[in-house]
Protein backbone atom coordinates (compact mmCIF):
# COMPACT_ATOMS: atom_id res chain seq x y z
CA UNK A 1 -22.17 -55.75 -46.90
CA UNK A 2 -24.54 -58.46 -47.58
CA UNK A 3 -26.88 -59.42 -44.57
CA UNK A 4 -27.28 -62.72 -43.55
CA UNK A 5 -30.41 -64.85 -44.40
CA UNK A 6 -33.78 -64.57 -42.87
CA UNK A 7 -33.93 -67.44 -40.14
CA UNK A 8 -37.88 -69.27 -40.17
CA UNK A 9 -39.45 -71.23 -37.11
CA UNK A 10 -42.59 -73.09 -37.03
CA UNK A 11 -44.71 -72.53 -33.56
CA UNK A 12 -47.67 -74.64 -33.69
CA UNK A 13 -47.94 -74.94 -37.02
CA UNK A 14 -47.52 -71.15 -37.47
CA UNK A 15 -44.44 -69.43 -39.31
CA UNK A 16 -43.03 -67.04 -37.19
CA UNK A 17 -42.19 -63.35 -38.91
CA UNK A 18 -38.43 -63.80 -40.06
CA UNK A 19 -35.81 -60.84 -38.66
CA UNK A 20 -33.07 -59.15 -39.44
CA UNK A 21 -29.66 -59.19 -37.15
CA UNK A 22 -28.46 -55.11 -36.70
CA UNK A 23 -25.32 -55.09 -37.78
CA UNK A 24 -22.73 -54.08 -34.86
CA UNK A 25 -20.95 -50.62 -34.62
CA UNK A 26 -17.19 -50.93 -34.62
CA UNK A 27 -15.59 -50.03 -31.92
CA UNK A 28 -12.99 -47.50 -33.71
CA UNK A 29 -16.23 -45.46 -35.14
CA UNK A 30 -17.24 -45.01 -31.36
CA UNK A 31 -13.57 -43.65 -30.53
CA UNK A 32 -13.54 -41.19 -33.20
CA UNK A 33 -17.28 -40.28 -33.05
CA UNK A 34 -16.47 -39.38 -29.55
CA UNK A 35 -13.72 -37.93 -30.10
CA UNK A 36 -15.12 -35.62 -32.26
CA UNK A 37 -18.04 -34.99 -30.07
CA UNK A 38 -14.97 -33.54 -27.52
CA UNK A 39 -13.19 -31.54 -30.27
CA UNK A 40 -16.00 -29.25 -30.97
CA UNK A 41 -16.98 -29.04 -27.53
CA UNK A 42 -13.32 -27.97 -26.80
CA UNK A 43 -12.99 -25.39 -29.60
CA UNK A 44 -16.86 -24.05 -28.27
CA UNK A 45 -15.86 -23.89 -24.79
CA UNK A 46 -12.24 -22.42 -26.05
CA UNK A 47 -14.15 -20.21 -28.35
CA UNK A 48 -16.55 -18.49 -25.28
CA UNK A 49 -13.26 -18.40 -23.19
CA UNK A 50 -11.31 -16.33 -25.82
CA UNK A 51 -14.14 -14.08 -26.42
CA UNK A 52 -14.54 -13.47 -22.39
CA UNK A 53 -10.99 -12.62 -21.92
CA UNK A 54 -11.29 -10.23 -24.89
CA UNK A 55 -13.84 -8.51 -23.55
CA UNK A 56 -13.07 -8.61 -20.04
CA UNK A 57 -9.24 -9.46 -19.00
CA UNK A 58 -6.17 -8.00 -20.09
CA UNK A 59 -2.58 -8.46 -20.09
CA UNK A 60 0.32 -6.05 -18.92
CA UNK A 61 2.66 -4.79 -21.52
CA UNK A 62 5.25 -3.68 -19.32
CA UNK A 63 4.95 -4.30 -15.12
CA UNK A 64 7.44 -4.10 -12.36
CA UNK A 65 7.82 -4.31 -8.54
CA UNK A 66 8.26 -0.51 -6.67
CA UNK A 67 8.08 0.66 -3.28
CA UNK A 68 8.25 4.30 -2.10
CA UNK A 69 12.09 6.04 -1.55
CA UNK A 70 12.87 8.26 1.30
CA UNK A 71 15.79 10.96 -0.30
CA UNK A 72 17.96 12.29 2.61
CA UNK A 73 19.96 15.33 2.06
CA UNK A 74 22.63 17.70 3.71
CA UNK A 75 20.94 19.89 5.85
CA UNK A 76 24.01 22.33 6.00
CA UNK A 77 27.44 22.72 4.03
CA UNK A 78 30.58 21.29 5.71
CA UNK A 79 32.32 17.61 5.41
CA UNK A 80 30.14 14.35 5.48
CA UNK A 81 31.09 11.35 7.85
CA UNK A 82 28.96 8.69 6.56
CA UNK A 83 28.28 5.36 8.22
CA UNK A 84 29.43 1.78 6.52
CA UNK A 85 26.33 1.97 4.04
CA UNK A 86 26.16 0.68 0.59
CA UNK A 87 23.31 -0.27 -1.58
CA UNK A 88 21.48 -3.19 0.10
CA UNK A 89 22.41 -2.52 3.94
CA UNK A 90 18.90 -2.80 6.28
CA UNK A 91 18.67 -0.17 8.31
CA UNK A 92 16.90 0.00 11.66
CA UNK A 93 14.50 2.99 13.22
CA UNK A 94 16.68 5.69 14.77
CA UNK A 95 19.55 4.66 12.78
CA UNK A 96 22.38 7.45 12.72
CA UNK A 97 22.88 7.52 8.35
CA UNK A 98 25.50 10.80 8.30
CA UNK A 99 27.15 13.37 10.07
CA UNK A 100 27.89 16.89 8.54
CA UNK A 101 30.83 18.98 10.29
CA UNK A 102 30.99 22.39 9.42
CA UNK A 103 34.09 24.02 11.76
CA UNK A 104 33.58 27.69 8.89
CA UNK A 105 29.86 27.63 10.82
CA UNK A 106 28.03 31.16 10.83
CA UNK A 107 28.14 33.77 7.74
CA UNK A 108 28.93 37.29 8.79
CA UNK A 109 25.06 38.33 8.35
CA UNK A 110 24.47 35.59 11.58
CA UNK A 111 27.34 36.78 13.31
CA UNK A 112 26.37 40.47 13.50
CA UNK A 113 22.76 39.53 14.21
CA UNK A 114 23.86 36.92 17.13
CA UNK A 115 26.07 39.95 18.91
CA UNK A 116 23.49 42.39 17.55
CA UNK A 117 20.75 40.48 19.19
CA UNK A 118 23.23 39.97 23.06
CA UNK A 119 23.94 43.28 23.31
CA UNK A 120 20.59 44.05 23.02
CA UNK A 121 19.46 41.69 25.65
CA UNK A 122 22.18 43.04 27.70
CA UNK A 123 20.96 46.13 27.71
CA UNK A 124 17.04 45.39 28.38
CA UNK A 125 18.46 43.31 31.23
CA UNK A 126 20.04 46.44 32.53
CA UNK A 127 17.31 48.52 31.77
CA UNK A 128 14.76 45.86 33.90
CA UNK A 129 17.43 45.70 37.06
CA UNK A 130 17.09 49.84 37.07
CA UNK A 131 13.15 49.98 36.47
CA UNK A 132 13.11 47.23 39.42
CA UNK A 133 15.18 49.65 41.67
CA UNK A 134 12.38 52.51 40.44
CA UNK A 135 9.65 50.83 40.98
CA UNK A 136 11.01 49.58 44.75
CA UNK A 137 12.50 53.27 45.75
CA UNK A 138 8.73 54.72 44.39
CA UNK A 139 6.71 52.22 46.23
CA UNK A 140 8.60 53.34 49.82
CA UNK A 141 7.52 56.88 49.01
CA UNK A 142 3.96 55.66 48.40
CA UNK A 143 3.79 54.20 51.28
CA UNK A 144 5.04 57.36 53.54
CA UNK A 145 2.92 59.36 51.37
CA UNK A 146 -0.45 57.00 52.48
CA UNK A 147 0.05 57.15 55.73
CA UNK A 148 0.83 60.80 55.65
CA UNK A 149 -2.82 61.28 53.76
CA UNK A 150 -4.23 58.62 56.28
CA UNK A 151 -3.27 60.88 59.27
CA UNK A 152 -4.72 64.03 57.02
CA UNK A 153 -1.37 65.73 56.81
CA UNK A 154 -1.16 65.81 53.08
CA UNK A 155 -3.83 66.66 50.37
CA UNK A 156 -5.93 64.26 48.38
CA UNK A 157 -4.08 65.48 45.21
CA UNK A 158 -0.89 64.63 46.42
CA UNK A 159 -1.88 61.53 47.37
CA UNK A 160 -3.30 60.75 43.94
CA UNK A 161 -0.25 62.19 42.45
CA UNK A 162 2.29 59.48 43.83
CA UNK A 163 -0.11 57.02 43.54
CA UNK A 164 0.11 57.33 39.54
CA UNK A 165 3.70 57.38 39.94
CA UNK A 166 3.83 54.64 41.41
CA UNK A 167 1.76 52.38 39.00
CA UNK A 168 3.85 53.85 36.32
CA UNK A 169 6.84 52.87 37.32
CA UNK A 170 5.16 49.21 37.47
CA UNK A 171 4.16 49.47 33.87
CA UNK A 172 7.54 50.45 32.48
CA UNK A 173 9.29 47.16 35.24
CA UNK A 174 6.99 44.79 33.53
CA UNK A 175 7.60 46.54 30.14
CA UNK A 176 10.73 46.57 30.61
CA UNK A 177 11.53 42.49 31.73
CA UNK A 178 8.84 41.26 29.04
CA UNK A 179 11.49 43.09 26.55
CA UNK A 180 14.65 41.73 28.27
CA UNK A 181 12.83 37.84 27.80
CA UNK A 182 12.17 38.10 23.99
CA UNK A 183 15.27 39.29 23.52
CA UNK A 184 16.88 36.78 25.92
CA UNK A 185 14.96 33.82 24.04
CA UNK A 186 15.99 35.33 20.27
CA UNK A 187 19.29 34.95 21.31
CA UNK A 188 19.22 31.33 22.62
CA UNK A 189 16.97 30.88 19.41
CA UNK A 190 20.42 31.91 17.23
CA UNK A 191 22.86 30.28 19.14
CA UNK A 192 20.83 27.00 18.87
CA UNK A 193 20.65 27.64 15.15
CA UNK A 194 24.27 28.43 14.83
CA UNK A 195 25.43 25.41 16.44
CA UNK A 196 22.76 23.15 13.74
CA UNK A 197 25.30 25.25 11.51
CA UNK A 198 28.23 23.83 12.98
CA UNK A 199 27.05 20.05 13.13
CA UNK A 200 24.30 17.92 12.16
CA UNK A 201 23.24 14.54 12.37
CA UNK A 202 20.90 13.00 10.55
CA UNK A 203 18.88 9.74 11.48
CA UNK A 204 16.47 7.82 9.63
CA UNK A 205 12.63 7.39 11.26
CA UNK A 206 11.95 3.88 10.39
CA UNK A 207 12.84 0.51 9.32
CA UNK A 208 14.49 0.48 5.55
CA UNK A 209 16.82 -0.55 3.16
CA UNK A 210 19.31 1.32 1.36
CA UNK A 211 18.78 1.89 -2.30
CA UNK A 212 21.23 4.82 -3.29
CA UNK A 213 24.39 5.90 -1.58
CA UNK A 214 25.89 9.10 -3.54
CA UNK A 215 28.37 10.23 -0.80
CA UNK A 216 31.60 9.25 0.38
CA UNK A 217 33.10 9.53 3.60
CA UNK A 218 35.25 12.93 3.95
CA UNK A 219 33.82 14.64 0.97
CA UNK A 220 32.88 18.50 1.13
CA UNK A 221 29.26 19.01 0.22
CA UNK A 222 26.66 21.74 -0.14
CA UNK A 223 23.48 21.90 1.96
CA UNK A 224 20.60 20.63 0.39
CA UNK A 225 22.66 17.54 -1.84
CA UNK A 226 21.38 14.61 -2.01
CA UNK A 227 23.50 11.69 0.03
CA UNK A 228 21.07 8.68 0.47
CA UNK A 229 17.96 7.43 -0.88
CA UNK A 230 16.11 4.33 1.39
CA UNK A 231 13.39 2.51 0.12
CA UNK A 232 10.39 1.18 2.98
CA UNK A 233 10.05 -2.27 2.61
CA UNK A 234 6.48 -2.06 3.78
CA UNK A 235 5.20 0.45 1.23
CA UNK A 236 5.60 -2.06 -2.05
CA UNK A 237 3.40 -2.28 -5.26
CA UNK A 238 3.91 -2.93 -8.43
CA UNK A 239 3.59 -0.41 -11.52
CA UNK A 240 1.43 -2.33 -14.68
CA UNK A 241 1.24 -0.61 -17.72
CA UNK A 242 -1.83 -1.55 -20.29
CA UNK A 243 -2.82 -0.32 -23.51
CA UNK A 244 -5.30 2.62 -23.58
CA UNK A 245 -7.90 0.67 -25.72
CA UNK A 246 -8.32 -1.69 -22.41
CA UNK A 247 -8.47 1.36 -20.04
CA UNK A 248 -12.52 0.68 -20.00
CA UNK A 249 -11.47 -2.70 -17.95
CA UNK A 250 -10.17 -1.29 -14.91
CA UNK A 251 -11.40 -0.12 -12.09
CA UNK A 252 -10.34 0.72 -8.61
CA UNK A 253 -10.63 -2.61 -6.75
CA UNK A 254 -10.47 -4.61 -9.70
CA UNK A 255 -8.54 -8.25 -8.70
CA UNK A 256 -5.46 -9.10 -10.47
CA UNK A 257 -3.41 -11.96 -10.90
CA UNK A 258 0.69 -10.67 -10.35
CA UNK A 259 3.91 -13.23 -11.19
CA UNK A 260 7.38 -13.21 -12.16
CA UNK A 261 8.70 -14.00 -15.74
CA UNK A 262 9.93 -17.10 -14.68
CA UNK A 263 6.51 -18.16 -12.57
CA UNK A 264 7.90 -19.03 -10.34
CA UNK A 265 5.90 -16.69 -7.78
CA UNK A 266 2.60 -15.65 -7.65
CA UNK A 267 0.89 -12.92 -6.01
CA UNK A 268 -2.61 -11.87 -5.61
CA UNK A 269 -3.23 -7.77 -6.23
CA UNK A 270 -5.95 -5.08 -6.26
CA UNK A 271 -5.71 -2.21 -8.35
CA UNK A 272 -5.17 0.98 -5.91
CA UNK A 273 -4.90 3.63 -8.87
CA UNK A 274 -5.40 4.29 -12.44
CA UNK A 275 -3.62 6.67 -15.08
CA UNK A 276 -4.17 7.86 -18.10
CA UNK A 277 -7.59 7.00 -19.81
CA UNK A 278 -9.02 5.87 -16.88
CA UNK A 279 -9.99 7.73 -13.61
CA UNK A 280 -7.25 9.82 -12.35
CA UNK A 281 -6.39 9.00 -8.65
CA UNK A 282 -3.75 11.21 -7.81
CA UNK A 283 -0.79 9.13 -5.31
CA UNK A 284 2.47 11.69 -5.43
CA UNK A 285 4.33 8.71 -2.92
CA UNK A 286 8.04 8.61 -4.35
CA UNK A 287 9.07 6.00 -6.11
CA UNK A 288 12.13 4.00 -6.35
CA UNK A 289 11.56 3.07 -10.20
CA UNK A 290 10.18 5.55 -12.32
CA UNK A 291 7.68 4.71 -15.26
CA UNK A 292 10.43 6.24 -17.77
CA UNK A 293 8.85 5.81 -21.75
CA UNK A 294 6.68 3.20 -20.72
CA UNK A 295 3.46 5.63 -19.75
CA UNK A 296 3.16 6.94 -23.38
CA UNK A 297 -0.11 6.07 -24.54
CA UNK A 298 -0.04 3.15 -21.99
CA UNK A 299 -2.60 3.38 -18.95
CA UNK A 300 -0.44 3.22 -15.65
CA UNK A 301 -2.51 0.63 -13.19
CA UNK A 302 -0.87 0.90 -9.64
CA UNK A 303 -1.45 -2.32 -7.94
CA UNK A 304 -1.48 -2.88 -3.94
CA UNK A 305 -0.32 -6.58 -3.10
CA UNK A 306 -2.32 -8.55 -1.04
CA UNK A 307 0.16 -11.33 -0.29
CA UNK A 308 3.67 -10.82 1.48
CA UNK A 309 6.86 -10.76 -1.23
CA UNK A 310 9.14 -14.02 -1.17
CA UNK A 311 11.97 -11.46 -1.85
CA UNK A 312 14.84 -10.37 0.74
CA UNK A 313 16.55 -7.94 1.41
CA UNK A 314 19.81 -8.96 -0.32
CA UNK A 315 17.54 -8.93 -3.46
CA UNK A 316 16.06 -5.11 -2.72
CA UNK A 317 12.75 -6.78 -2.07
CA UNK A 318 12.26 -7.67 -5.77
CA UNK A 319 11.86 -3.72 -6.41
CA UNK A 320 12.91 -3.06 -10.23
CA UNK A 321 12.21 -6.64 -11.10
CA UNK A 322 9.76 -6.81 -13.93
CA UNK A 323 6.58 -9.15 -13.65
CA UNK A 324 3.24 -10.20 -15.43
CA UNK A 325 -0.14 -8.39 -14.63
CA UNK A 326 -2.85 -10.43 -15.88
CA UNK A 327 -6.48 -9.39 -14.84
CA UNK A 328 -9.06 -11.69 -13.93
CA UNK A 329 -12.14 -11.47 -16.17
């Protein structure tokens, strides 16, 4: 591009030094000089950001909501009588959950011991009442027999004599009704147990939700068979699994970042255990989901929520729903 002539100007009869005009930057050079300037700033900053997460976050393979399950069983054999439950009724503290009737209560074994055990207490009883009479016709004839010594008509010996008989026969009465009271108490100790044979009910401690129900009204079941399994609504995590080469990352009270598939919700966490190549902290609490194939050569990260879940009851709390760990480099 030529440049325009040099411009002269006489100032008192002197020439003045010509100059030349700069030549003006467009302003489309600016834009994309710019705009360049921001691209490599981006991909540097981008760049440092990739290269911190790498080193420091991670991402869960495989994470879902749990909360700890209470299992309730049959404590004896007989015919359930369950209440209206199904999966999803809330359940309040001191609920009743089942009845078991068992009218075929009490083996022979507990039968013989129960009359076994009466007729012996029977018979201490009877034993006492005549040790009692003993002890009261032997303490008369101690009596007579001090004040015959007092008035010097018997010997010291003889004295002395019914004087152990008489303590005696207090040994063997207290013997005698300590005996008659054990076996008294045994055998209101296996009638008590024989009626828990006959009937039992069986409430729930606190506040849940059910999860499971495996029994039906009216069915015959064994003792010991599980019927119900509640889930605490106040005892929820959520179960993250990693790969092992990021176990280094964790530690116990390491912040993480917790939301659904969709998002939608977010939740703040703090990692409460660690499994696999990490520490072990050992937490045997029940759990309504289990890990299944998804702890082989994963690290388990077990993650206490800090923030209250947006799910109800009519969705089980979110338990079973998977979400996204991400932790927070």
């Amino acid at each position: 591009m030529p440049f325009p002539p040099a411009r002269e100007s006489r100032t008192n009869g002197r020439v003045a030094v010509p100059h030349l005009e700069q030549p003006k930057v467009q302003p489309r050079k600016r834009f994309f000089r710019c705009g360049r300037l921001v691209l490599a700033g981006a991909l540097v900053y981008g760049a440092a950001a990739y290269l911190r997460y790498t080193f420091t976050g991670a991402i869960s393979e495989h994470a879902f909501i749990n909360a700890e399950m209470t299992t309730f069983k049959a404590p004896i054999n007989g015919v359930v009588r369950m209440e209206p439950l199904r999966a999803g009724s809330p359940i309040s503290p001191g609920a009743k959950l089942f009845r078991i009737e068992n009218p075929r209560f009490g083996n022979q074994e507990a039968m013989a011991q129960r009359n076994w055990i009466k007729e012996l207490a029977e018979r201490l009883r009877a034993e006492s009442e005549e040790a009692a009479v003993r002890f009261g016709h032997q303490q008369q004839v101690y009596e007579l027999q001090k004040r015959l010594y007092q008035d010097q008509l018997i010997s010291r010996l003889s004295f002395i004599e019914e004087e152990s008989k008489v303590d005696l026969s207090r040994v063997a009465l207290t013997s005698k009704r300590t005996q008659a009271q054990d076996a008294e108490q045994r055998y209101r100790e296996i009638e008590r147990q024989l009626e828990l044979q006959k009937e039992a009910v069986v409430t729930t401690p606190f506040a849940g939700l059910a999860w499971n129900v495996f029994a039906k009204d009216g069915l015959q079941v064994a003792a010991h068979e599980t019927l119900l399994q509640v889930i605490d609504p106040r005892n929820i995590w959520v179960d993250a699994f990693f790969h092992e080469r990021q176990a280094r990352k964790f530690r116990r009270g390491s912040i993480v970042a917790v939301r659904t598939i969709d998002g939608k919700q977010h939740w703040r966490g703090v990692v409460e255990s660690i499994r696999g190549n990490g520490p072990l902290l050992s937490d045997e609490r029940a759990a309504a989901v289990a890990a299944g194939e998804q702890a082989r050569r994963r690290i388990a990260v077990r993650i206490k929520l800090q923030d209250d879940i947006a799910f109800g009851a009519s969705d089980f709390y979110g338990v079973g729903r998977s979400v996204i760990v991400n932790l927070q480099p």
